[in-house]
N, C-alpha and C. Protein backbone atom coordinates (compact mmCIF):
# COMPACT_ATOMS: atom_id res chain seq x y z
N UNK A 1 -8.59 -24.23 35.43
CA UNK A 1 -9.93 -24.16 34.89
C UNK A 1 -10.09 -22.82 34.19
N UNK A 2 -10.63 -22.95 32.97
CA UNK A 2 -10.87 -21.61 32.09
C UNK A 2 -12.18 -20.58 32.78
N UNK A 3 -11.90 -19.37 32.17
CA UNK A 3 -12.45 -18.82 33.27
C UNK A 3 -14.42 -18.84 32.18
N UNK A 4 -15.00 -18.22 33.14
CA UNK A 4 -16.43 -18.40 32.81
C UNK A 4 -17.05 -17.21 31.54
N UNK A 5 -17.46 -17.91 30.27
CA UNK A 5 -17.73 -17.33 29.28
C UNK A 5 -18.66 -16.32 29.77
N UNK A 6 -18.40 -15.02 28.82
CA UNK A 6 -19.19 -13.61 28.97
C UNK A 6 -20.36 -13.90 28.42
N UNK A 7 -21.31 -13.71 28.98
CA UNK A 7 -23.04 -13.73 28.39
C UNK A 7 -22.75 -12.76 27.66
N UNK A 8 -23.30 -12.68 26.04
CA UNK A 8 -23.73 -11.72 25.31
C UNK A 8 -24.76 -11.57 25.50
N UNK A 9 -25.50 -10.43 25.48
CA UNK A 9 -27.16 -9.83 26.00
C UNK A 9 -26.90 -9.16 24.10
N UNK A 10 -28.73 -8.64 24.15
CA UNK A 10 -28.82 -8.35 23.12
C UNK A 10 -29.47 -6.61 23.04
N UNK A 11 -29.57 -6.02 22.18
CA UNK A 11 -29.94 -4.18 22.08
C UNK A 11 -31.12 -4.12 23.32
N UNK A 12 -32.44 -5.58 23.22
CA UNK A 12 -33.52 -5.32 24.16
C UNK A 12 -33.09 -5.42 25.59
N UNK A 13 -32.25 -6.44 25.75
CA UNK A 13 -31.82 -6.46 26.83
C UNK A 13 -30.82 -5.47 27.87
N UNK A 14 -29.91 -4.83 26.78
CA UNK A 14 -29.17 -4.05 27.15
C UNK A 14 -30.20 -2.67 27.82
N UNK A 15 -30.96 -2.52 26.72
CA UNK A 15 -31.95 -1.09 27.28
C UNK A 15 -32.99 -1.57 27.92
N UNK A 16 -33.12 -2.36 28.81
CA UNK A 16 -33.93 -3.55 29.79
C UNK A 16 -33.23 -3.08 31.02
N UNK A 17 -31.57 -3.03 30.70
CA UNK A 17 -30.85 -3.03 32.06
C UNK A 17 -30.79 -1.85 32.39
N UNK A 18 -30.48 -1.22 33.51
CA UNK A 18 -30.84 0.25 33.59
C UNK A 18 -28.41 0.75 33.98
N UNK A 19 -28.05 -0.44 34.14
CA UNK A 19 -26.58 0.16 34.72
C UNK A 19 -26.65 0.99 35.82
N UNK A 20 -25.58 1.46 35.73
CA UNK A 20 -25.15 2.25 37.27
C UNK A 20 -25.54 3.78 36.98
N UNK A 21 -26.28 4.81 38.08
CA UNK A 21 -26.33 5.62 38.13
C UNK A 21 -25.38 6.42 37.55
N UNK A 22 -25.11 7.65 36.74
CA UNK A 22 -24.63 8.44 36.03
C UNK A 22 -23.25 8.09 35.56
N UNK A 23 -23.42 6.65 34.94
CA UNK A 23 -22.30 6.30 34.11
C UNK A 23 -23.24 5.84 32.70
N UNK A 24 -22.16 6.13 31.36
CA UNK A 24 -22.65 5.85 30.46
C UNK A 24 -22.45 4.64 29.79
N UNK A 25 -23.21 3.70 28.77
CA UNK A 25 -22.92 2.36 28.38
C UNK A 25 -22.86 2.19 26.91
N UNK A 26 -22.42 1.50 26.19
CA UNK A 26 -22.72 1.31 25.13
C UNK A 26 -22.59 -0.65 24.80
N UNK A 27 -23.02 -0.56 23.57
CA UNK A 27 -23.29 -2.06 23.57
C UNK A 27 -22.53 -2.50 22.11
N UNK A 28 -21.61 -3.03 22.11
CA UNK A 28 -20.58 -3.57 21.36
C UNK A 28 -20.54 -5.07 20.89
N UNK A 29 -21.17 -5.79 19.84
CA UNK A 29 -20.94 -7.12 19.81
C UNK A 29 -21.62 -7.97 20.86
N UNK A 30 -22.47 -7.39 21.65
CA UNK A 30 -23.47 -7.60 22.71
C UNK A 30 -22.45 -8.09 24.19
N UNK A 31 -21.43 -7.15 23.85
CA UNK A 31 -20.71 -6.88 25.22
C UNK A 31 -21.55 -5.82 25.53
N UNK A 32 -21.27 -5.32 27.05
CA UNK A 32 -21.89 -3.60 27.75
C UNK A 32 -20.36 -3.47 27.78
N UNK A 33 -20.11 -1.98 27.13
CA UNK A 33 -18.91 -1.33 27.33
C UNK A 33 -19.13 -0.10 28.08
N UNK A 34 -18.37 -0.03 29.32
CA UNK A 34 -18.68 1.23 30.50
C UNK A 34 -17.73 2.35 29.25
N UNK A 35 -18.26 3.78 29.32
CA UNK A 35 -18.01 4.81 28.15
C UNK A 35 -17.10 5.69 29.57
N UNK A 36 -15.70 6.03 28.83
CA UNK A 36 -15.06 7.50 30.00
C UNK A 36 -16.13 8.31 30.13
N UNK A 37 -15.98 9.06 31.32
CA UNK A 37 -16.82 10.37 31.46
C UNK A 37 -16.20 11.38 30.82
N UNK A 38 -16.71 12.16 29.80
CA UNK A 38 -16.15 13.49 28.61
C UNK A 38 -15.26 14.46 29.71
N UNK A 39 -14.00 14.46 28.83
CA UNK A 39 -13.11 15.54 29.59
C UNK A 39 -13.73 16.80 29.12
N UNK A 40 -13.41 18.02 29.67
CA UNK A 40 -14.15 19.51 29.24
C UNK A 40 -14.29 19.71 28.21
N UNK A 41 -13.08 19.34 27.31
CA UNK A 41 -13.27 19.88 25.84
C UNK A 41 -13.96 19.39 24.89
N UNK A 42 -13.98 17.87 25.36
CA UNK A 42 -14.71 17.06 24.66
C UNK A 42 -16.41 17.50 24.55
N UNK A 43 -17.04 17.56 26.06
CA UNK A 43 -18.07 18.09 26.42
C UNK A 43 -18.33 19.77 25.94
N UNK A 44 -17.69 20.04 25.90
CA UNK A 44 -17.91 21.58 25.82
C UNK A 44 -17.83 21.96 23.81
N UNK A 45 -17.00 20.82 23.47
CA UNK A 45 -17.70 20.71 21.87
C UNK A 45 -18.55 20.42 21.44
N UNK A 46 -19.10 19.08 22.04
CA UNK A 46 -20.20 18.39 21.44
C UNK A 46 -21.56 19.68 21.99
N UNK A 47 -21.31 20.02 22.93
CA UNK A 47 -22.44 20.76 23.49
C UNK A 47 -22.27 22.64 22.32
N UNK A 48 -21.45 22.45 22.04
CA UNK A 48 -21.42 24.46 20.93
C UNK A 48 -21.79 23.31 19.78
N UNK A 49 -21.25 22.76 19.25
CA UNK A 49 -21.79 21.86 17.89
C UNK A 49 -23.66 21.65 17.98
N UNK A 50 -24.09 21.31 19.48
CA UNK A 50 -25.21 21.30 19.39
C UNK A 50 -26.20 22.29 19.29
N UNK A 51 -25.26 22.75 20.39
CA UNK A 51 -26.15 24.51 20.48
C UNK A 51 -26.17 25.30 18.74
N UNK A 52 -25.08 25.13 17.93
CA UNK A 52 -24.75 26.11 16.88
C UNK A 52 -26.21 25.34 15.59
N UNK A 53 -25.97 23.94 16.00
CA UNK A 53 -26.64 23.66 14.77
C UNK A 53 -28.26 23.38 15.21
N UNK A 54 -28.32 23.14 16.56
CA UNK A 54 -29.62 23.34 17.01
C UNK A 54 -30.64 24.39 16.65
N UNK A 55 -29.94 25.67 16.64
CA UNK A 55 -30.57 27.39 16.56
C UNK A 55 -30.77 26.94 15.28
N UNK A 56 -30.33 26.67 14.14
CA UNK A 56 -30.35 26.75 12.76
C UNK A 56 -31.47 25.97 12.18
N UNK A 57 -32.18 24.68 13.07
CA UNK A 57 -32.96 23.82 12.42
C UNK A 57 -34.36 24.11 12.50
N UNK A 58 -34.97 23.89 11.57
CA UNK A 58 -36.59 24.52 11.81
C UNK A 58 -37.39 22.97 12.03
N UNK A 59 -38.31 23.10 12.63
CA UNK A 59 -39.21 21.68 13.39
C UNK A 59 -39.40 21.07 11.79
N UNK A 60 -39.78 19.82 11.94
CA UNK A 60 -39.62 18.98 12.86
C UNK A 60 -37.97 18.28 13.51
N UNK A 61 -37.47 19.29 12.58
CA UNK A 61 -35.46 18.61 12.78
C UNK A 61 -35.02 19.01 14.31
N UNK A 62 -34.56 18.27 14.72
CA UNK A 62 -34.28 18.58 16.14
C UNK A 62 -32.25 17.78 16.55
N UNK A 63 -31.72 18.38 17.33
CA UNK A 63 -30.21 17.88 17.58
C UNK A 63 -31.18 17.05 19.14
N UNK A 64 -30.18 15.93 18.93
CA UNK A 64 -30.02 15.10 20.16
C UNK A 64 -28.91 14.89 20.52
N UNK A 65 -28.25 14.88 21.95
CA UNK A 65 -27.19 14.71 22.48
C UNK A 65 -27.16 13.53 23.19
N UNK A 66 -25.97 12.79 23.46
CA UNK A 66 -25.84 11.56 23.99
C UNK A 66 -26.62 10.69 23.20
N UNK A 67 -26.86 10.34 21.44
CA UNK A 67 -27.82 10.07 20.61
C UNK A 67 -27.70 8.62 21.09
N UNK A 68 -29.07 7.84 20.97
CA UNK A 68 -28.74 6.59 20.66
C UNK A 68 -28.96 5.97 19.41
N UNK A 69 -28.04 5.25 19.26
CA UNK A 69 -28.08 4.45 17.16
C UNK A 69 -28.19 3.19 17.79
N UNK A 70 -29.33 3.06 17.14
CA UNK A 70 -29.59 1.31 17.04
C UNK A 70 -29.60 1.22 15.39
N UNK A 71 -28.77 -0.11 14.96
CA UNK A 71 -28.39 -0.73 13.87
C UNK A 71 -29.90 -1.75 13.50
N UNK A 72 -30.16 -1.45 12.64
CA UNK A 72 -31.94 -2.71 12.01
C UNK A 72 -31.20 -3.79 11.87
N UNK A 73 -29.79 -3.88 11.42
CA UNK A 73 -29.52 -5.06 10.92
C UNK A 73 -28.46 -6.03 12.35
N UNK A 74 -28.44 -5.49 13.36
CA UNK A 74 -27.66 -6.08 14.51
C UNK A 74 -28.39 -6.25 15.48
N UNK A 75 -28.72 -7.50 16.04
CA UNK A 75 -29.34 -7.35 17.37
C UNK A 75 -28.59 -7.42 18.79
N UNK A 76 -27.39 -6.76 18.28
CA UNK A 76 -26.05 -6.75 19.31
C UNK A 76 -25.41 -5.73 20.03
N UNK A 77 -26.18 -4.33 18.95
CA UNK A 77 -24.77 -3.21 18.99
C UNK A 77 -26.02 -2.36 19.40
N UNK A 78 -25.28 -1.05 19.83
CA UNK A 78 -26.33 0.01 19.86
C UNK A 78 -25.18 0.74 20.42
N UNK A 79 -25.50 1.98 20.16
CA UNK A 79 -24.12 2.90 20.28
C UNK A 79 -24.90 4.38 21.14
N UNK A 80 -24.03 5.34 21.65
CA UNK A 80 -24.48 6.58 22.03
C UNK A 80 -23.17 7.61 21.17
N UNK A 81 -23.89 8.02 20.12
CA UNK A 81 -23.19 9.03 19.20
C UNK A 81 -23.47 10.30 20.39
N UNK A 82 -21.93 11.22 19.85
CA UNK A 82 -22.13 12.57 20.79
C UNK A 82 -23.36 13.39 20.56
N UNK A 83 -23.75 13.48 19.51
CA UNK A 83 -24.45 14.41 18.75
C UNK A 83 -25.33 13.70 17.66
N UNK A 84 -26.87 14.12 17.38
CA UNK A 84 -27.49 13.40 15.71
C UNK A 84 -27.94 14.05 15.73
N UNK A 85 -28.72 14.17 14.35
CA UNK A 85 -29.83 15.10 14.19
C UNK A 85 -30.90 14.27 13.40
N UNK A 86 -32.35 14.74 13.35
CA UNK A 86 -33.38 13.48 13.56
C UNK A 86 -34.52 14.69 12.70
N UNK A 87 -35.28 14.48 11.80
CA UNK A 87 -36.31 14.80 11.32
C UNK A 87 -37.51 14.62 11.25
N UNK A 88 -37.56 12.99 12.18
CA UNK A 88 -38.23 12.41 12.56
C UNK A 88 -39.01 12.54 14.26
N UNK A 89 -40.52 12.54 14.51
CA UNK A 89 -40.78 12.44 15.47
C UNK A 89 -40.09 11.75 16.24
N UNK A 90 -40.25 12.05 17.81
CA UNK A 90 -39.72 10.88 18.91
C UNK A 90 -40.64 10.45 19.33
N UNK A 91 -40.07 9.19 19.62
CA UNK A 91 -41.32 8.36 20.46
C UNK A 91 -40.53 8.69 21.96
N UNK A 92 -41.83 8.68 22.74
CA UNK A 92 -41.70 8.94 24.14
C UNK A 92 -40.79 7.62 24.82
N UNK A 93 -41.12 6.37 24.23
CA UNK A 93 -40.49 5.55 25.08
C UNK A 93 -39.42 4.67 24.35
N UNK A 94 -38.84 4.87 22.88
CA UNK A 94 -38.06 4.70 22.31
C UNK A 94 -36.82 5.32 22.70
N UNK A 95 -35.88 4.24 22.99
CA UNK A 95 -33.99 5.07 23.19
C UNK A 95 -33.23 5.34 22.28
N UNK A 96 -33.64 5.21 20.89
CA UNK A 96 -33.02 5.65 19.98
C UNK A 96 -33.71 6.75 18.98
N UNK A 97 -32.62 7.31 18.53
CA UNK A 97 -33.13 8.15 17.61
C UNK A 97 -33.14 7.98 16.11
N UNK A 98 -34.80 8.35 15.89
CA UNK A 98 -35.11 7.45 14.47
C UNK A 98 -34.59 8.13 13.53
N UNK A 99 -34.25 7.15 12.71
CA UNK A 99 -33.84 7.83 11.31
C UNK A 99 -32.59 9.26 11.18
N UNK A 100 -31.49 8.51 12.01
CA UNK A 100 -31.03 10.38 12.23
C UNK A 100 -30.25 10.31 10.64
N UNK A 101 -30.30 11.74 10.92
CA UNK A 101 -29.65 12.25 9.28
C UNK A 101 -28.05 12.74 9.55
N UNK A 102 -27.66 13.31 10.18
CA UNK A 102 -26.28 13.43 10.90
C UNK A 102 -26.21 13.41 12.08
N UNK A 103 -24.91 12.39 11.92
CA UNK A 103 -24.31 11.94 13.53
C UNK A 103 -23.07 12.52 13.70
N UNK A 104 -22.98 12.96 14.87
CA UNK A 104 -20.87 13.64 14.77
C UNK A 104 -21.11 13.27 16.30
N UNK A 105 -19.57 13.19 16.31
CA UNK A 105 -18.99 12.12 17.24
C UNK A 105 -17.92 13.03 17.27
N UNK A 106 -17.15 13.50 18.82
CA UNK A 106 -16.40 14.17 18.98
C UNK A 106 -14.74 13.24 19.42
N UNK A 107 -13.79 13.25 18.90
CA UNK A 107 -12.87 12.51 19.17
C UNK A 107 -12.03 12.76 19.83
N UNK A 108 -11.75 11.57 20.69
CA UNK A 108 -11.02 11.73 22.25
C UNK A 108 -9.63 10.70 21.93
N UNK A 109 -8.64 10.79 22.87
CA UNK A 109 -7.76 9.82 22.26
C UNK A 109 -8.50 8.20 23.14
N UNK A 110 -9.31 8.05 23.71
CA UNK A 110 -9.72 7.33 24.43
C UNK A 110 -10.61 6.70 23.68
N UNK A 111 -11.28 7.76 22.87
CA UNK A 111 -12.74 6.81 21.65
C UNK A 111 -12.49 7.74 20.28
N UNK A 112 -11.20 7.55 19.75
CA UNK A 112 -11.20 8.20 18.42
C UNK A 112 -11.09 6.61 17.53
N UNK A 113 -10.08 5.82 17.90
CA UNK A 113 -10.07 4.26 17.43
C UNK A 113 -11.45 3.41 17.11
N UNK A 114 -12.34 3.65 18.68
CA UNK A 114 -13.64 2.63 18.17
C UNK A 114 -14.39 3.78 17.18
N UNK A 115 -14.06 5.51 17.50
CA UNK A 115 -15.12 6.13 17.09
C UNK A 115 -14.94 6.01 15.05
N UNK A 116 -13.67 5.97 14.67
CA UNK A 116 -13.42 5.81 13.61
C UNK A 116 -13.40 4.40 12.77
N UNK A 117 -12.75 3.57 13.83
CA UNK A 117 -12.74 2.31 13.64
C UNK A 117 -13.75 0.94 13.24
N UNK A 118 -15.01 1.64 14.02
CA UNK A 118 -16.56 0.55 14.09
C UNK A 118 -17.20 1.39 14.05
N UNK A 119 -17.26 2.34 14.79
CA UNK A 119 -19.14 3.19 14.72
C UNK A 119 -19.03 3.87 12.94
N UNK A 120 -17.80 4.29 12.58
CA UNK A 120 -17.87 4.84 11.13
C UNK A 120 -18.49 4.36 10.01
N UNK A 121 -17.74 2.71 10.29
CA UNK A 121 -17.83 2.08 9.59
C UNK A 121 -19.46 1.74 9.60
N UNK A 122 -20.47 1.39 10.65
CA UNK A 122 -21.91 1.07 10.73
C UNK A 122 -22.70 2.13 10.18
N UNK A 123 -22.33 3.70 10.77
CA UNK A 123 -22.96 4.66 10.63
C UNK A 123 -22.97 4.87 9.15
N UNK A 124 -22.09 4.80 8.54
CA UNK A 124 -22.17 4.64 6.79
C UNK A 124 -23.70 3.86 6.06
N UNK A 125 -24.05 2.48 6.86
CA UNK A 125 -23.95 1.77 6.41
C UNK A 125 -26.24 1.96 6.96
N UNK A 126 -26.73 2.93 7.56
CA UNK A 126 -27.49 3.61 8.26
C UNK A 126 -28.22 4.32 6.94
N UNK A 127 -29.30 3.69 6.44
CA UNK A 127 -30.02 4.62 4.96
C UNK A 127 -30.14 5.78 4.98
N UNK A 128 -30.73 5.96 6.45
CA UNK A 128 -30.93 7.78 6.61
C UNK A 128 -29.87 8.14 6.87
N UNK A 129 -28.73 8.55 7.00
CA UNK A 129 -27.82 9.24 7.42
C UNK A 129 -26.64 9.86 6.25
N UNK A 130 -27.29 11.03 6.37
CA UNK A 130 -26.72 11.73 4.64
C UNK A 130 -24.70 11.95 5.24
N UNK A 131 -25.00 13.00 6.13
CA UNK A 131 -23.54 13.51 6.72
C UNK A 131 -23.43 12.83 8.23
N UNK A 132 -21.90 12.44 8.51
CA UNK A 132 -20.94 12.31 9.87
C UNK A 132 -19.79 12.85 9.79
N UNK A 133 -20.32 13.87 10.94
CA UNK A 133 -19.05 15.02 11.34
C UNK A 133 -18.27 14.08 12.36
N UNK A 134 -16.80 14.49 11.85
CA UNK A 134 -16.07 13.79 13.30
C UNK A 134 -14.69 14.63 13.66
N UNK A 135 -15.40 15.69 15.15
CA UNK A 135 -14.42 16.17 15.82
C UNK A 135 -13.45 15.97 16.28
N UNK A 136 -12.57 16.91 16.00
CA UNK A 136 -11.14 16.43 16.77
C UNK A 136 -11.07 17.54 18.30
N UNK A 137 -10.34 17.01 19.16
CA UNK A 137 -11.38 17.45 20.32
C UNK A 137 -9.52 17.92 21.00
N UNK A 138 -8.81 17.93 20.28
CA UNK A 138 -7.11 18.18 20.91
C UNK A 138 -6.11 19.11 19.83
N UNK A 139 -7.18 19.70 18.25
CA UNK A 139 -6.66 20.35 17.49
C UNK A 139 -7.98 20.77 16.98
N UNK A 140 -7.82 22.19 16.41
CA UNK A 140 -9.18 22.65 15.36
C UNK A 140 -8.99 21.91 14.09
N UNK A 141 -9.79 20.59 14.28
CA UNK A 141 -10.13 19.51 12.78
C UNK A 141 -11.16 19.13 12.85
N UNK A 142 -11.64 19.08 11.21
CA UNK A 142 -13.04 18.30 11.84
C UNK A 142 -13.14 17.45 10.17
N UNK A 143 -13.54 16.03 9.90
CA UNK A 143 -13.59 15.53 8.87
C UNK A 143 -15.28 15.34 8.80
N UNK A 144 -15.85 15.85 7.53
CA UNK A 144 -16.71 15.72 7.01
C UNK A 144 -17.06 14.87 5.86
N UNK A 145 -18.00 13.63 6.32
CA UNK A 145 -18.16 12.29 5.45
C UNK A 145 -19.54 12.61 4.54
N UNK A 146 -20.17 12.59 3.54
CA UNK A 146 -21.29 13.20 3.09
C UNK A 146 -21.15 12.25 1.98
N UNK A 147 -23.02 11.42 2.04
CA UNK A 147 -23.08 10.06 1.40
C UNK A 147 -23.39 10.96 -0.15
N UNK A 148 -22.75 10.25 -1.05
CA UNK A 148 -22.87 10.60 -2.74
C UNK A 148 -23.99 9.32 -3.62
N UNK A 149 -23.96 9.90 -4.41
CA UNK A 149 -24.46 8.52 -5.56
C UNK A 149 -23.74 7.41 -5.20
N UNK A 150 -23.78 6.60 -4.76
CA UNK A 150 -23.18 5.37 -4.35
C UNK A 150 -22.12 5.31 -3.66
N UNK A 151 -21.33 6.20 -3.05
CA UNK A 151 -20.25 6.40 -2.63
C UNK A 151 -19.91 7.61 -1.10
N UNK A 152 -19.18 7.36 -0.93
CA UNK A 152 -18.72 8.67 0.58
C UNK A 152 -17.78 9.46 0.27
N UNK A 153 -17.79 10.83 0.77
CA UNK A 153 -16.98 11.35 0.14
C UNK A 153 -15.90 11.69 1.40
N UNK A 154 -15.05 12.13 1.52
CA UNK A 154 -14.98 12.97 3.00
C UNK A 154 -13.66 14.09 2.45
N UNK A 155 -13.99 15.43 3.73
CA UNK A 155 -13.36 16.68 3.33
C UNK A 155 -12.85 16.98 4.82
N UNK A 156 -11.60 17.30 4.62
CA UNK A 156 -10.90 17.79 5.87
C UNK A 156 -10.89 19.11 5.75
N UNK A 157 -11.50 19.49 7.26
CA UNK A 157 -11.32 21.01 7.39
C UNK A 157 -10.58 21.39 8.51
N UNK A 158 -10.48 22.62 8.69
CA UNK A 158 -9.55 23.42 9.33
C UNK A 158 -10.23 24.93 10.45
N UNK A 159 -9.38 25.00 11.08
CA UNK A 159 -9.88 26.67 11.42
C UNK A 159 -10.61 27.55 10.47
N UNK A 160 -9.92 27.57 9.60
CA UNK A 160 -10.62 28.38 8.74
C UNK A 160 -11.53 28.18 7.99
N UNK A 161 -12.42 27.01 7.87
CA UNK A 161 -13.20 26.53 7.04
C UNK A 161 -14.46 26.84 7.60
N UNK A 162 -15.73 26.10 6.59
CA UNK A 162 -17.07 26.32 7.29
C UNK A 162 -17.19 24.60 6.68
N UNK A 163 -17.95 24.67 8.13
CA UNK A 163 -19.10 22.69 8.18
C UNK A 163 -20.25 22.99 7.11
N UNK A 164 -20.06 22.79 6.59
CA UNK A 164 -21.27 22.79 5.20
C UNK A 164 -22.29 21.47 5.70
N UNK A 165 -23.42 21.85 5.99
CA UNK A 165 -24.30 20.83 6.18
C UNK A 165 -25.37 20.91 5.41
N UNK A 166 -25.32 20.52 4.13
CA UNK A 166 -25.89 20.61 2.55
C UNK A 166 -27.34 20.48 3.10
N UNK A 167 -27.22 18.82 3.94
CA UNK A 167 -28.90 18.95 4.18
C UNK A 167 -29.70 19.67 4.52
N UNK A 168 -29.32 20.83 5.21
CA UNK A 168 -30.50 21.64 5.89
C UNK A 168 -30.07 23.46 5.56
N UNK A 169 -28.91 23.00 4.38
CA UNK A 169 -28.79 24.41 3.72
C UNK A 169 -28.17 25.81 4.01
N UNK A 170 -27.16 25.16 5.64
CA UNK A 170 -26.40 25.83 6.28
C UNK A 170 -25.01 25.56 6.15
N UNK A 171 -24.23 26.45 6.71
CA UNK A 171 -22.79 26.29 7.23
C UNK A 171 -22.46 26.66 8.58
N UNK A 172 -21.22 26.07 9.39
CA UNK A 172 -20.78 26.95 10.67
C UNK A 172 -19.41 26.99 10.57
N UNK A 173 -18.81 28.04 10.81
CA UNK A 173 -17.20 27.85 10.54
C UNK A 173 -16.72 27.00 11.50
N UNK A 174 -15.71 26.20 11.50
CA UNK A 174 -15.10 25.24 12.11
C UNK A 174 -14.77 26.05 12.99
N UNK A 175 -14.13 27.01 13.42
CA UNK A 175 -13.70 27.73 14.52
C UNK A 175 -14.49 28.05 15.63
N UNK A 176 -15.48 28.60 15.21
CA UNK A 176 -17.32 28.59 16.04
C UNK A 176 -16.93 27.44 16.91
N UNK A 177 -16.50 26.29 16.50
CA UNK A 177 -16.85 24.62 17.32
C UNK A 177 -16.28 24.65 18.53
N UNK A 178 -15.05 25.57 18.34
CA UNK A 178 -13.95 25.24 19.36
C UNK A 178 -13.98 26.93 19.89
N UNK A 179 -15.08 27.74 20.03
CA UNK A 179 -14.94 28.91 20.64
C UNK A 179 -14.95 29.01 22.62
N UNK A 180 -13.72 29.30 22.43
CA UNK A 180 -13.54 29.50 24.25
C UNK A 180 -12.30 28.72 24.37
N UNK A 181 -12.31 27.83 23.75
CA UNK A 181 -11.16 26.68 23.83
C UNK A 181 -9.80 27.26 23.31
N UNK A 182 -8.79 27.20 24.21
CA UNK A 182 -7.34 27.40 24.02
C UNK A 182 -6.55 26.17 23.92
N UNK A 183 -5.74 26.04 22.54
CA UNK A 183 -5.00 24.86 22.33
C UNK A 183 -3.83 25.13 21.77
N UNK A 184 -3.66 26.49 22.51
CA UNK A 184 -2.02 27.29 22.02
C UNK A 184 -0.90 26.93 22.85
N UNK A 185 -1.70 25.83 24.06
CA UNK A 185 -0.52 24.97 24.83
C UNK A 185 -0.55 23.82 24.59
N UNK A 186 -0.67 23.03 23.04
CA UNK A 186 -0.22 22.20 22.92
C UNK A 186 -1.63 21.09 22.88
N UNK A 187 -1.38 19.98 23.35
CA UNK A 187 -1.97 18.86 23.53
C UNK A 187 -3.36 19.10 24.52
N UNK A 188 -4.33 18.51 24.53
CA UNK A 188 -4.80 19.26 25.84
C UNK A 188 -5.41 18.14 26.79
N UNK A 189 -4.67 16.58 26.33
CA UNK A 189 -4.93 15.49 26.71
C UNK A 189 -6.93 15.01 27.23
N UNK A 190 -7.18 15.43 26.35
CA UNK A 190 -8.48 14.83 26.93
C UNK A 190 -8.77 13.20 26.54
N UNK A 191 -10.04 13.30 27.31
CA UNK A 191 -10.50 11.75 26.42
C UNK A 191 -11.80 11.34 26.78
């Protein structure tokens, strides 16, 4: 006997369900996908990325961490980006964040595939969302996607570079991202 088809639930339902105490979820094709818990480096980027570009934004722009993206056009998916940034009021009882203008997503070898693979591809596809930074969380890299006249552009940077974030008229050097972090031994296996 075949085994028993997976209920797909939908974005309301998913944020209806509350899951398990201090594990994270995301909602995929209106599967619930249980998310790894962030190894240090992972966490400890997304959190200087927030902190660096947080100080820089004047109200009403605000950084959100653990963001949630809900898609207008899916009533299936809903994602938790590492990082967005939002210009828009919050609603008190809304789980997503409206209208974000950049999302960066820190990459693990565990969620660099879906993070490049599907959320890239949606987050493109998001009216408000000018720039998506996407960290590399096991080398100083970081690819910068920045929407054009009809088109995306993207720029690989390095240690030595600066995150140009056109929208709000700043830069941070890529190195800043990864300050404290030693990756002069190699790999540093997170995920």
């Amino acid at each position: 006997m075949g085994e028993a088809a997976l209920k797909r639930v939908t974005v309301d339902e998913f944020l209806a369900w509350h899951g398990e105490d201090e594990q994270r979820f995301e909602l995929i094709g209106g599967e619930i996908v249980a998310m790894s818990p962030s190894m240090p480096y992972h966490g400890a980027i997304a959190g200087k990325v927030a902190e660096l570009v947080g100080q820089r934004l004047k109200p009403p722009c605000r950084v959100i961490t653990e963001a949630g993206i809900r898609l207008s056009w899916r009533s299936d998916t809903y994602y938790l980006a590492d990082v967005a940034i939002t210009c828009t009021p919050l609603g008190r009882s809304d789980w997503s964040v409206p209208n974000p203008v950049i999302i960066i997503e820190v990459l693990s070898p565990s969620t660099e595939a879906k993070d490049r693979g599907i959320k890239l591809l949606d987050y493109r596809h998001l009216p408000s969302v000018q720039s998506i930074v996407l960290i590399a969380s096991e080398e100083q890299r970081v690819e910068l996607w920045r929407r054009g006249e009809g088109a995306w552009t993207v720029t690989e940077l390095e240690a030595a570079d600066r995150l140009e974030l056109v929208t709000f008229g700043f830069d941070i050097p890529v190195e800043a991202l990864y300050d404290g972090l030693d990756f002069s031994q190699g790999a540093t296996a997170q995920s």
